[in-house]
C-alpha atoms as a PDB file:
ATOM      1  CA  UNK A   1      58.506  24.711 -35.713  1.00  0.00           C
ATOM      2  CA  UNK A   2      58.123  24.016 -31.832  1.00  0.00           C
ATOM      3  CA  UNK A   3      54.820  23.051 -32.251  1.00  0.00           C
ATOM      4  CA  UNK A   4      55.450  20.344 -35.193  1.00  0.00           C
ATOM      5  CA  UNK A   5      57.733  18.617 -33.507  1.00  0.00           C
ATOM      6  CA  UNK A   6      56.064  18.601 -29.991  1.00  0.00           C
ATOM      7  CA  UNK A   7      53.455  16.893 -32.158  1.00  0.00           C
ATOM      8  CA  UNK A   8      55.514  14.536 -34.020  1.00  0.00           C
ATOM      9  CA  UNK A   9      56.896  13.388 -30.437  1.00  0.00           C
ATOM     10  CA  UNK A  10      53.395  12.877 -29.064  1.00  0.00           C
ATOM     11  CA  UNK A  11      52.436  10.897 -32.143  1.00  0.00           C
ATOM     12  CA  UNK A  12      55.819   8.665 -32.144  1.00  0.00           C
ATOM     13  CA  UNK A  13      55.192   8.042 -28.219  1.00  0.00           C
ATOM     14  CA  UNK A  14      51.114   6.942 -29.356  1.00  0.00           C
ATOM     15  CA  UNK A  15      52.537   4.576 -32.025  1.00  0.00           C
ATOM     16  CA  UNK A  16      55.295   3.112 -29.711  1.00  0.00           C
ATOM     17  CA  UNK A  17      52.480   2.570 -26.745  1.00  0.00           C
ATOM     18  CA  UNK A  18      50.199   0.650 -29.522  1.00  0.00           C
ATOM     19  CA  UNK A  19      53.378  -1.329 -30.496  1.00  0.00           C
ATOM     20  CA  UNK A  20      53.951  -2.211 -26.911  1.00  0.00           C
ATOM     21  CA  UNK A  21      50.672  -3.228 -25.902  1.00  0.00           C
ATOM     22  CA  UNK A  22      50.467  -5.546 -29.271  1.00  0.00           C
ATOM     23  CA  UNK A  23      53.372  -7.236 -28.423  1.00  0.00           C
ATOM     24  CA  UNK A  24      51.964  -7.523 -24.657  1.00  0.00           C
ATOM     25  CA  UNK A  25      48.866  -8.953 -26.031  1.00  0.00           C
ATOM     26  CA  UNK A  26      50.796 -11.674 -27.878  1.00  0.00           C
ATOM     27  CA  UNK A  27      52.714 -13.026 -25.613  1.00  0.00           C
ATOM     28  CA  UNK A  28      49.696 -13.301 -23.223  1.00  0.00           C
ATOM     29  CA  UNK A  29      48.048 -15.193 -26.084  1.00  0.00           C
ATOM     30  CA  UNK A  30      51.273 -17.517 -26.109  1.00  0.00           C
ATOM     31  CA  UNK A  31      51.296 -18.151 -22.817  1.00  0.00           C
ATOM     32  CA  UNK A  32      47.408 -18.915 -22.450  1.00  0.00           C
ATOM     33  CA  UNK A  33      48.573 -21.620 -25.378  1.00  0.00           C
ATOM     34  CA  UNK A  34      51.184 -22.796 -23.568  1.00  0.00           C
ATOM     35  CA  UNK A  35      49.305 -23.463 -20.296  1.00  0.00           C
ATOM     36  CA  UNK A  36      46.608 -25.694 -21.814  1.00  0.00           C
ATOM     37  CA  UNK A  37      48.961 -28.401 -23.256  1.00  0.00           C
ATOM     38  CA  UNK A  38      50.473 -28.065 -20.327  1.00  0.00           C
ATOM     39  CA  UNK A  39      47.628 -28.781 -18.405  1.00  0.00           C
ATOM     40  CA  UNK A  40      46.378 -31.347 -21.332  1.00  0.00           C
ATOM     41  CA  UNK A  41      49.542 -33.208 -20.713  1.00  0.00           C
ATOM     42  CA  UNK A  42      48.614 -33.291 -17.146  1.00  0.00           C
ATOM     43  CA  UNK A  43      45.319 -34.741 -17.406  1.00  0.00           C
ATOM     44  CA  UNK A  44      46.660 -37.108 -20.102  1.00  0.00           C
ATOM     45  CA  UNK A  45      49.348 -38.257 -17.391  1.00  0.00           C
ATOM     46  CA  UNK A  46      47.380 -38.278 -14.953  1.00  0.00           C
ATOM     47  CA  UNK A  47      44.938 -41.011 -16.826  1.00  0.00           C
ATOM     48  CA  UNK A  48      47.650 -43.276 -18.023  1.00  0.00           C
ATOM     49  CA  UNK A  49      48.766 -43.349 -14.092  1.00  0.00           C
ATOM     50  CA  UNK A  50      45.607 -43.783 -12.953  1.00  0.00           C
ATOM     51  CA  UNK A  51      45.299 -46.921 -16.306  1.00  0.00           C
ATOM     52  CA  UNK A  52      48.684 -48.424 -15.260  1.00  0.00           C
ATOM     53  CA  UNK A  53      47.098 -48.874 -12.225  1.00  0.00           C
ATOM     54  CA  UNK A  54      43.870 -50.576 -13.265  1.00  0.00           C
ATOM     55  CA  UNK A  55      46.259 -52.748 -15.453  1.00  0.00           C
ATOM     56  CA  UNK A  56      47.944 -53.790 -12.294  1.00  0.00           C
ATOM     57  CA  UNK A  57      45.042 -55.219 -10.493  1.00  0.00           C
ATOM     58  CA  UNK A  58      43.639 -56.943 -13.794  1.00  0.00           C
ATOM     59  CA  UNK A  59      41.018 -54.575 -14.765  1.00  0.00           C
ATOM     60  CA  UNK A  60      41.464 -54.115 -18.634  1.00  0.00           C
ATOM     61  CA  UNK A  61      37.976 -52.748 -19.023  1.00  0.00           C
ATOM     62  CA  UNK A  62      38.414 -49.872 -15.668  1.00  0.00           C
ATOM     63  CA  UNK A  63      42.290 -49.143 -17.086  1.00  0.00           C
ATOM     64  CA  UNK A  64      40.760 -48.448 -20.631  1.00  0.00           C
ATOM     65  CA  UNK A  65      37.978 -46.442 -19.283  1.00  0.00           C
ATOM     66  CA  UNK A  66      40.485 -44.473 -16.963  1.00  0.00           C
ATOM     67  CA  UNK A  67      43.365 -43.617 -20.285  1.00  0.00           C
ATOM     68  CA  UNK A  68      40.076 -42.287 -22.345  1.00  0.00           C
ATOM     69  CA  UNK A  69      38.955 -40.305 -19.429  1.00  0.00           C
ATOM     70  CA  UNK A  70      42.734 -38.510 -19.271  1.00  0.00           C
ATOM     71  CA  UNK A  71      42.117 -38.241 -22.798  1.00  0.00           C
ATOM     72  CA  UNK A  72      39.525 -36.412 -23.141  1.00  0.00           C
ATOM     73  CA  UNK A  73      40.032 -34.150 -19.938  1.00  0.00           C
ATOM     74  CA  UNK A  74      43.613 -33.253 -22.044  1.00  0.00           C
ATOM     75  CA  UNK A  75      41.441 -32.777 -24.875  1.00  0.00           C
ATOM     76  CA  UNK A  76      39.254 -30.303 -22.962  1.00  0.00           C
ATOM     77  CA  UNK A  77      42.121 -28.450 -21.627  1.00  0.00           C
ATOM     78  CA  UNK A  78      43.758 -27.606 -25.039  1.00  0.00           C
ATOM     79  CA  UNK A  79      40.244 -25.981 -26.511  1.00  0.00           C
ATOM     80  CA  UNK A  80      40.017 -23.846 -23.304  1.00  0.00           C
ATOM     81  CA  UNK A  81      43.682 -22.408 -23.732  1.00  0.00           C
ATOM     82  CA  UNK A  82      43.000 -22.420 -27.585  1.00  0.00           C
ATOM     83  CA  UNK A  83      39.999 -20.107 -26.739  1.00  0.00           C
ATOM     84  CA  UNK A  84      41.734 -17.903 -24.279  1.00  0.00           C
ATOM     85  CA  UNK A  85      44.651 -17.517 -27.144  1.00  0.00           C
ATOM     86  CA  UNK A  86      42.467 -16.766 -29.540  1.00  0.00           C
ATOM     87  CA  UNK A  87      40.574 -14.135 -27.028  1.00  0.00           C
ATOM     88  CA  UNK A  88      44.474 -12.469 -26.107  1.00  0.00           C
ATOM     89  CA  UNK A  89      44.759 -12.512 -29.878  1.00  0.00           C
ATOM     90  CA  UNK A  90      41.281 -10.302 -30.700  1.00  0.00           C
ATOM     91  CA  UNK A  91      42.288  -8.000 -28.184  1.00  0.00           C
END
């Protein structure tokens, strides 16, 4: 009788480790989600500022160039924290 329930404690304490670890594991992948659009919206902002002032000094052609640039660095920064979700997720 000892012996069953030793057991049955050992295998509830297993379960409730695998549960904790799975929920670990999740909110890493959250959080690796989180930090690329925030450091998409970064690079985005960082383009438009960088655009507003090419605008300013009357270069149309330099601001587009720099608001594409921001665009594509934000665009860059959401695949790599897509990836690293996605890799927290497989886990």
């Amino acid at each position: 009788m000892g012996k069953i329930f030793l057991a049955s404690l050992v295998g509830l304490a297993f379960l409730g480790g695998l549960a904790s670890s799975v929920d670990a594991s999740d909110a890493k992948a959250r959080m690796e989600k989180s930090k690329g659009e925030m450091k998409a919206e970064m690079e985005e902002a960082k383009g438009e500022a960088k655009a507003l002032k090419e605008e300013a000094k009357g270069n149309d052609m330099r601001a587009d160039m720099e608001r594409a640039k921001g665009n594509v660095k934000g665009a860059g920064e959401r695949v790599k924290g897509k990836s690293k979700e996605m890799k927290e997720r497989a886990k």
